[in-house]
Structures are given as C-alpha cells and as structure tokens.
Protein backbone atom coordinates (compact mmCIF):
# COMPACT_ATOMS: atom_id res chain seq x y z
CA UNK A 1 -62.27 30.10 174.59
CA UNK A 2 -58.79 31.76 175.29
CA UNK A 3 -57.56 28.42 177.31
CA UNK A 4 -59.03 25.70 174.88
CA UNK A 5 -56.55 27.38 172.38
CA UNK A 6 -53.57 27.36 174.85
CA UNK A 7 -54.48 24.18 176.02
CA UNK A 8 -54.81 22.75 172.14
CA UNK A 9 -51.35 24.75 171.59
CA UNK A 10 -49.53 23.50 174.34
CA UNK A 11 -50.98 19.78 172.97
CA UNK A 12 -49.53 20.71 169.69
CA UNK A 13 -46.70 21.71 170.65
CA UNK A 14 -45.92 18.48 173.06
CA UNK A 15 -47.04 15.98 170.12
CA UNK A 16 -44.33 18.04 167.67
CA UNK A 17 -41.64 17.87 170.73
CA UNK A 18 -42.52 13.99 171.03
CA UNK A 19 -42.50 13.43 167.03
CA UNK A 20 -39.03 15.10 166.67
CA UNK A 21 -37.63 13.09 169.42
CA UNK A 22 -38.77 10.00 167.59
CA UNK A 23 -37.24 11.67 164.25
CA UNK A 24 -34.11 12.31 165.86
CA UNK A 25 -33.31 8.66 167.05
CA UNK A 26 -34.79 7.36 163.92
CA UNK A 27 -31.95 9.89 162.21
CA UNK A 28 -29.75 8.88 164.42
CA UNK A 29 -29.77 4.82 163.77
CA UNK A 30 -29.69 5.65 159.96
CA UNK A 31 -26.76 7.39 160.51
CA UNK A 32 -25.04 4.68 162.42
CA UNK A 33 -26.27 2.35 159.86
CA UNK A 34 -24.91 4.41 156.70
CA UNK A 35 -21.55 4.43 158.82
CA UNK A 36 -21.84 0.33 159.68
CA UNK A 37 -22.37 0.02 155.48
CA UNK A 38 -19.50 2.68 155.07
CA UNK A 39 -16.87 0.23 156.98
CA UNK A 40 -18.11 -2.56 155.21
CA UNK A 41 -17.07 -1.39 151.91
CA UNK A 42 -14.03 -0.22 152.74
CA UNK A 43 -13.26 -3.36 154.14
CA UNK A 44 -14.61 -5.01 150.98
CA UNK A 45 -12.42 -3.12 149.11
CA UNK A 46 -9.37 -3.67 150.69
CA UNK A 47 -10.33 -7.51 150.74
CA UNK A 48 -10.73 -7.16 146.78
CA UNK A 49 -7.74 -5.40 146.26
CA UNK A 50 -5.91 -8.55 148.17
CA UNK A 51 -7.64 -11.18 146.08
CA UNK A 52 -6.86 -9.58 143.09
CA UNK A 53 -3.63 -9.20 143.88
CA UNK A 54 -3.21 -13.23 145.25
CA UNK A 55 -4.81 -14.01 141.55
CA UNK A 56 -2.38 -12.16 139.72
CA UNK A 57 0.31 -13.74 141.92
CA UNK A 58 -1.28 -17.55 141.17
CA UNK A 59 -1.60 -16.61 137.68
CA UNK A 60 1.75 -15.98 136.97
CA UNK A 61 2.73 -17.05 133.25
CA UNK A 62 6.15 -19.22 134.35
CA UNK A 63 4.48 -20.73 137.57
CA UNK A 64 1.09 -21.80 135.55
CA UNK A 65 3.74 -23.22 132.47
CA UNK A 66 5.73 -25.00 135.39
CA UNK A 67 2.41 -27.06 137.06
CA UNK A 68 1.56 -27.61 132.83
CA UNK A 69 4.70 -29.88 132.77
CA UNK A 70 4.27 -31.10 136.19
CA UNK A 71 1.12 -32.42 135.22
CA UNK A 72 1.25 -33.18 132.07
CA UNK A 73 0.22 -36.94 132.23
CA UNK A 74 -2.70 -36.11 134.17
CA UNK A 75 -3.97 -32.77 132.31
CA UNK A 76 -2.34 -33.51 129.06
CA UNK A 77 -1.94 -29.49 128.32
CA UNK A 78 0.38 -28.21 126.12
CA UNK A 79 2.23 -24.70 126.46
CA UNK A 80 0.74 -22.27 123.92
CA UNK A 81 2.96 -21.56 120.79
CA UNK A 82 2.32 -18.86 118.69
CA UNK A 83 1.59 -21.27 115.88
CA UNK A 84 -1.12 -22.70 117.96
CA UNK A 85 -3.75 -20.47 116.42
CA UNK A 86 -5.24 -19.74 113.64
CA UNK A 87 -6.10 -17.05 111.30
CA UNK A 88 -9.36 -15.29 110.68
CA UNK A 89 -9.80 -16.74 107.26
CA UNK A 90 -8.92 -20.31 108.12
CA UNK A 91 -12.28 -19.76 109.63
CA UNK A 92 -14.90 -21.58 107.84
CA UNK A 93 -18.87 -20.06 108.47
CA UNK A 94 -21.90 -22.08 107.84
CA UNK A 95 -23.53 -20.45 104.57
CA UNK A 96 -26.82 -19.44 105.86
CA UNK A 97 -30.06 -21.51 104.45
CA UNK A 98 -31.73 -19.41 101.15
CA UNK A 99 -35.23 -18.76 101.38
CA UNK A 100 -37.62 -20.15 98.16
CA UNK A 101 -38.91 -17.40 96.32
CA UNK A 102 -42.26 -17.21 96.56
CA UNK A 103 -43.33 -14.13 94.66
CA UNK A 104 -40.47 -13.48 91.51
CA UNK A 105 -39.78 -10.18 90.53
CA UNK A 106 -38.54 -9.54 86.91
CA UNK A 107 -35.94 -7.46 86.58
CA UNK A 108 -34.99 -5.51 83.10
CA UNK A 109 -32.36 -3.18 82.30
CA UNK A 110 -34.64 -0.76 80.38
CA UNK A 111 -37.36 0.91 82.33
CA UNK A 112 -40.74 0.89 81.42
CA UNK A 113 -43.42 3.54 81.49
CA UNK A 114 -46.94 3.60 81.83
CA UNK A 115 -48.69 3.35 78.62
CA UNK A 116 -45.53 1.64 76.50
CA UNK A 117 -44.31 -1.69 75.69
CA UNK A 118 -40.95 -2.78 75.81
CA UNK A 119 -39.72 -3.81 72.39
C-alpha cells in the first residue's frame, strides 16, 4: 500500500514539476510580449509628439495667411478680420412649432372650493 502512495506521490509531484515548467515559459513569453507592447508605445509616443509638433509648425498663422494670398484665385479665401463674425444675437433661431391644445384648462384668479360657486 506504502509504494502505491510513493509511487502516486512521486507521479504528482512530476505532473506539478512538468505544469510549472509549462507556466514558467508561458510567463515568460507574456513577459516578453508586455515588454514588445512597452517599446511600441514609447515609440508611438515619441512619433506623436513629432507629428504634433510638424502640425503646429504647418499650421503656423503667417505661413497659412501667406499660401491664402498665394492662392487666392484658386481657393478664393479671405484672411479672417475681426469684423468677420457675428454676434450672438444677430443669431436668428427657428421658433419651435406650438402644439394644438387638445384638452383646455381654465384658469381663474380666485380659487374655488369644494361646495361654492364663484360669483
């Protein structure tokens, strides 16, 4: 009885030793993976920092006002003046459409109780 227990032990203790070497290469590639993904964000970031900074350079108020007259015949774009807008209550809203009343309501200024009449 005594070696069927050592013998299911030793078993155990071989299928434990064989399922934390697979664990530990399975750890092991996750962590390589997590590092790949860990380069490729810094380089995303420093690629984003660099195409926000090109944008800001193209976008440059006197260089876009300088291809604005350059191509003006083509475009026709005008520079913006400060008296090319408009104010809030030049504005005009559409007035929304009324419902019909379906059920009036009358409305008095004196109110009436239960059991009197309004003279």
């Amino acid at each position: 009885m005594r070696s069927i227990l050592f013998v299911l032990a030793g078993l155990m203790v071989m299928g434990l030793a064989f399922w934390s070497y697979q664990e530990n290469y399975k750890t092991r590639d996750a962590i390589s993976e997590v590092r790949q993904l860990h380069a490729q964000i810094g380089q995303n970031h420093e690629r984003l920092g660099m195409l926000r900074a090109e944008w800001a350079y193209l976008n440059r108020p006197d260089r876009l006002s300088d291809l604005a007259e350059l191509n003006f015949e083509r475009l026709g774009l005008l520079p913006l003046m400060p008296d090319a807008f408009g104010r809030v209550d030049q504005i005009i809203y559409p007035i929304p459409d009324l419902l019909p009343i379906i059920v009036p309501i009358e409305v008095g200024s004196d109110p009436v109780t239960e059991g009197e009449e309004a003279l």
